[in-house]
Each structure stands twice: as structure tokens, then as C-alpha cells.
Protein backbone atom coordinates (compact mmCIF):
# COMPACT_ATOMS: atom_id res chain seq x y z
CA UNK A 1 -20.21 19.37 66.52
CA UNK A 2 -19.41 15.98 68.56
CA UNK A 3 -20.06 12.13 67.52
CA UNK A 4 -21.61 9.98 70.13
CA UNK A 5 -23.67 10.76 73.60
CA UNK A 6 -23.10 11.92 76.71
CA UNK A 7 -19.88 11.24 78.31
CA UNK A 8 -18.53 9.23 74.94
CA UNK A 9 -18.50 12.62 73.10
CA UNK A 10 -15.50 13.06 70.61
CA UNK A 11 -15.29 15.66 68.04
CA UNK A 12 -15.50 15.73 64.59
CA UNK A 13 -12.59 17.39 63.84
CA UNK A 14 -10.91 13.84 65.85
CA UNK A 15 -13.29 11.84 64.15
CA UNK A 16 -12.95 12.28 60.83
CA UNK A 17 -9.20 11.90 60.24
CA UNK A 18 -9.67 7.83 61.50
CA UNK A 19 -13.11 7.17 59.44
CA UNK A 20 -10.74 8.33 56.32
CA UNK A 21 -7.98 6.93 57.36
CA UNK A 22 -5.70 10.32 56.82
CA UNK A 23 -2.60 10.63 59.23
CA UNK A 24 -3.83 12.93 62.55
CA UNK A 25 -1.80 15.82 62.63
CA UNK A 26 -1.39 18.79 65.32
CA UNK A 27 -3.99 20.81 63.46
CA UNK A 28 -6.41 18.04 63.99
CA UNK A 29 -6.11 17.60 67.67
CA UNK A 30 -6.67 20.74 69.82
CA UNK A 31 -5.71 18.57 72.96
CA UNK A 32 -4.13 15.26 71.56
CA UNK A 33 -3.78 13.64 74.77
CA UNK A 34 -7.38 14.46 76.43
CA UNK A 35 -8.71 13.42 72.94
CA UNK A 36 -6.85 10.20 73.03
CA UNK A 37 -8.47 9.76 76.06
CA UNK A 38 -12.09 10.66 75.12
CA UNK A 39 -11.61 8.34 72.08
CA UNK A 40 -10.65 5.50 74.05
CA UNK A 41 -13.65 5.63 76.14
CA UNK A 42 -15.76 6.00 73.33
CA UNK A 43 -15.01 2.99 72.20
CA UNK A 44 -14.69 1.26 75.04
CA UNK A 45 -18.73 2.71 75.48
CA UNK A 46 -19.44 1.62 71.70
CA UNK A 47 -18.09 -2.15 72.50
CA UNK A 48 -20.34 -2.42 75.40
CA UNK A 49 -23.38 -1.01 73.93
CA UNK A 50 -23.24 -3.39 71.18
CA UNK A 51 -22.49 -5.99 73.61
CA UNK A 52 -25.53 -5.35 75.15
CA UNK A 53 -27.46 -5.54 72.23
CA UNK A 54 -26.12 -8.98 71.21
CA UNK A 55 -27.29 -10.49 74.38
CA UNK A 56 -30.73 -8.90 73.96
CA UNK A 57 -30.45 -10.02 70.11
CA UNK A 58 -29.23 -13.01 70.68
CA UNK A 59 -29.33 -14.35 73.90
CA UNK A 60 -27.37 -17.52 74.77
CA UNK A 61 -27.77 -20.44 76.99
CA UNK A 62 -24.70 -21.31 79.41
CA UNK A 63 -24.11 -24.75 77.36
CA UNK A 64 -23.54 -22.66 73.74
CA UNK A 65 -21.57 -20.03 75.78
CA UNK A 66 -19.05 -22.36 76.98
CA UNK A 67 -19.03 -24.22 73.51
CA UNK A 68 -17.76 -20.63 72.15
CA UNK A 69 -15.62 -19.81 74.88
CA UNK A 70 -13.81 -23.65 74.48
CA UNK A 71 -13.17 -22.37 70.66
CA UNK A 72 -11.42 -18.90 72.27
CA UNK A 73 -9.61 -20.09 74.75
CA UNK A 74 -8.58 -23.82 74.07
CA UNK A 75 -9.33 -24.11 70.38
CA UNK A 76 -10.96 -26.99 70.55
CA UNK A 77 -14.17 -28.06 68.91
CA UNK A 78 -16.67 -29.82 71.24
CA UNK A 79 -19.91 -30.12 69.64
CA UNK A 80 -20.83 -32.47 72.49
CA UNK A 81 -21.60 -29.09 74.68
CA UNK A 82 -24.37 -27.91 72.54
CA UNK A 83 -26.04 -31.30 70.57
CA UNK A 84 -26.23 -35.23 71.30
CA UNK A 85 -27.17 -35.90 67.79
CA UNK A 86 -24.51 -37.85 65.66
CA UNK A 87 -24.81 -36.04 61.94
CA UNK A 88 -24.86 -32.56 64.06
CA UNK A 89 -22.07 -33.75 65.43
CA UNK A 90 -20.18 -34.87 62.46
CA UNK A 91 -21.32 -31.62 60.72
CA UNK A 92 -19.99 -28.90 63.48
CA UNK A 93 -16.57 -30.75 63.57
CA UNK A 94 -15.73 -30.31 60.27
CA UNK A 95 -17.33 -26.64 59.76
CA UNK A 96 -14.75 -24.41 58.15
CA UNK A 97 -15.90 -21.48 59.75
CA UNK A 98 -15.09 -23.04 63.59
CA UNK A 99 -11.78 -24.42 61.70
CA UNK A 100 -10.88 -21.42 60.75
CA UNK A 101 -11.77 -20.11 64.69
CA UNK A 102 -9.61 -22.83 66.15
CA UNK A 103 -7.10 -22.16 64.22
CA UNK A 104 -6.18 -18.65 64.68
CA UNK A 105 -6.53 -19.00 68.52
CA UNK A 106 -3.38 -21.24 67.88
CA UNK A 107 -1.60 -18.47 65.84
């Protein structure tokens, strides 16, 4: 029996040691290094399907996407890209949650 679809197939037997977070041993892995593999692209597949999703879910425009990606890459706060008004302004500056973003970019 196999997790996932098509191509981003991976045993059980694989599987099942991560999801309970027991050690992997010999036993486990009929072909450690082809499983390695397959694991890798299924989660590579699983990170782009839900991807996908999230831009169906929750499409964004290109001002809120750069506003996110100035948090990533510069960690700076600049509610400017996404609202003009003054207490929204105030507000997002001081959220803890995009603090808290900011700050571990820095890290």
C-alpha cells in the first residue's frame, strides 16, 4: 500500500516511521536511497499542491504580495503598500504577529 498519487507515491512502510517520529532503520527501507528520493519529491509535489490551493483560496493582489515579500526578505514593515488610511496604518505597524515576522527574518 502507497501514500500519495501518481508519481509522488511513497510507501507505507517509509511513511509511517516519520508520521511517528520512530528512528528509520534498514528494515524499514527496502531501497533507502530511491526512497529518499521518492520522499523528497513527494513533498516537493505536496508544497506545490497546497501552493496552488492558496492562490485559488486566497488570491492576492501584486500590492499585498510585495507587502509580504518586504516582511521576508527585508524585514521591514510597510503598511504604506497595502492601505493609505492613518489608524490602519498605525495598527499594522505595531501588530505582533508582523513583529514577530520581521524579527525572525533578522535571526
Amino acid at each position: 500500500m502507497s501514500s500519495g498519487r501518481g508519481a509522488f507515491a511513497v510507501s507505507d512502510e517509509v511513511l509511517k516511521p516519520l508520521l511517528e517520529k520512530k528512528p528509520i532503520t534498514p528494515q524499514s527501507l527496502v531501497k533507502p536511497h530511491e526512497e529518499g528520493k521518492l520522499i523528497k519529491k513527494w513533498a516537493s509535489g505536496m508544497i506545490e499542491e497546497l501552493h496552488e490551493a492558496l492562490r485559488v483560496l486566497l488570491p492576492l493582489k501584486k500590492d499585498e504580495l510585495d507587502f509580504i515579500l518586504q516582511i521576508c526578505k527585508s524585514s521591514e514593515i510597510t503598511p504604506e503598500l497595502i492601505t493609505a488610511e492613518k489608524p490602519l496604518l498605525d495598527i499594522i505597524r505595531v501588530h505582533p504577529g508582523l513583529l514577530w515576522a520581521a524579527k525572525e527574518r533578522t535571526l
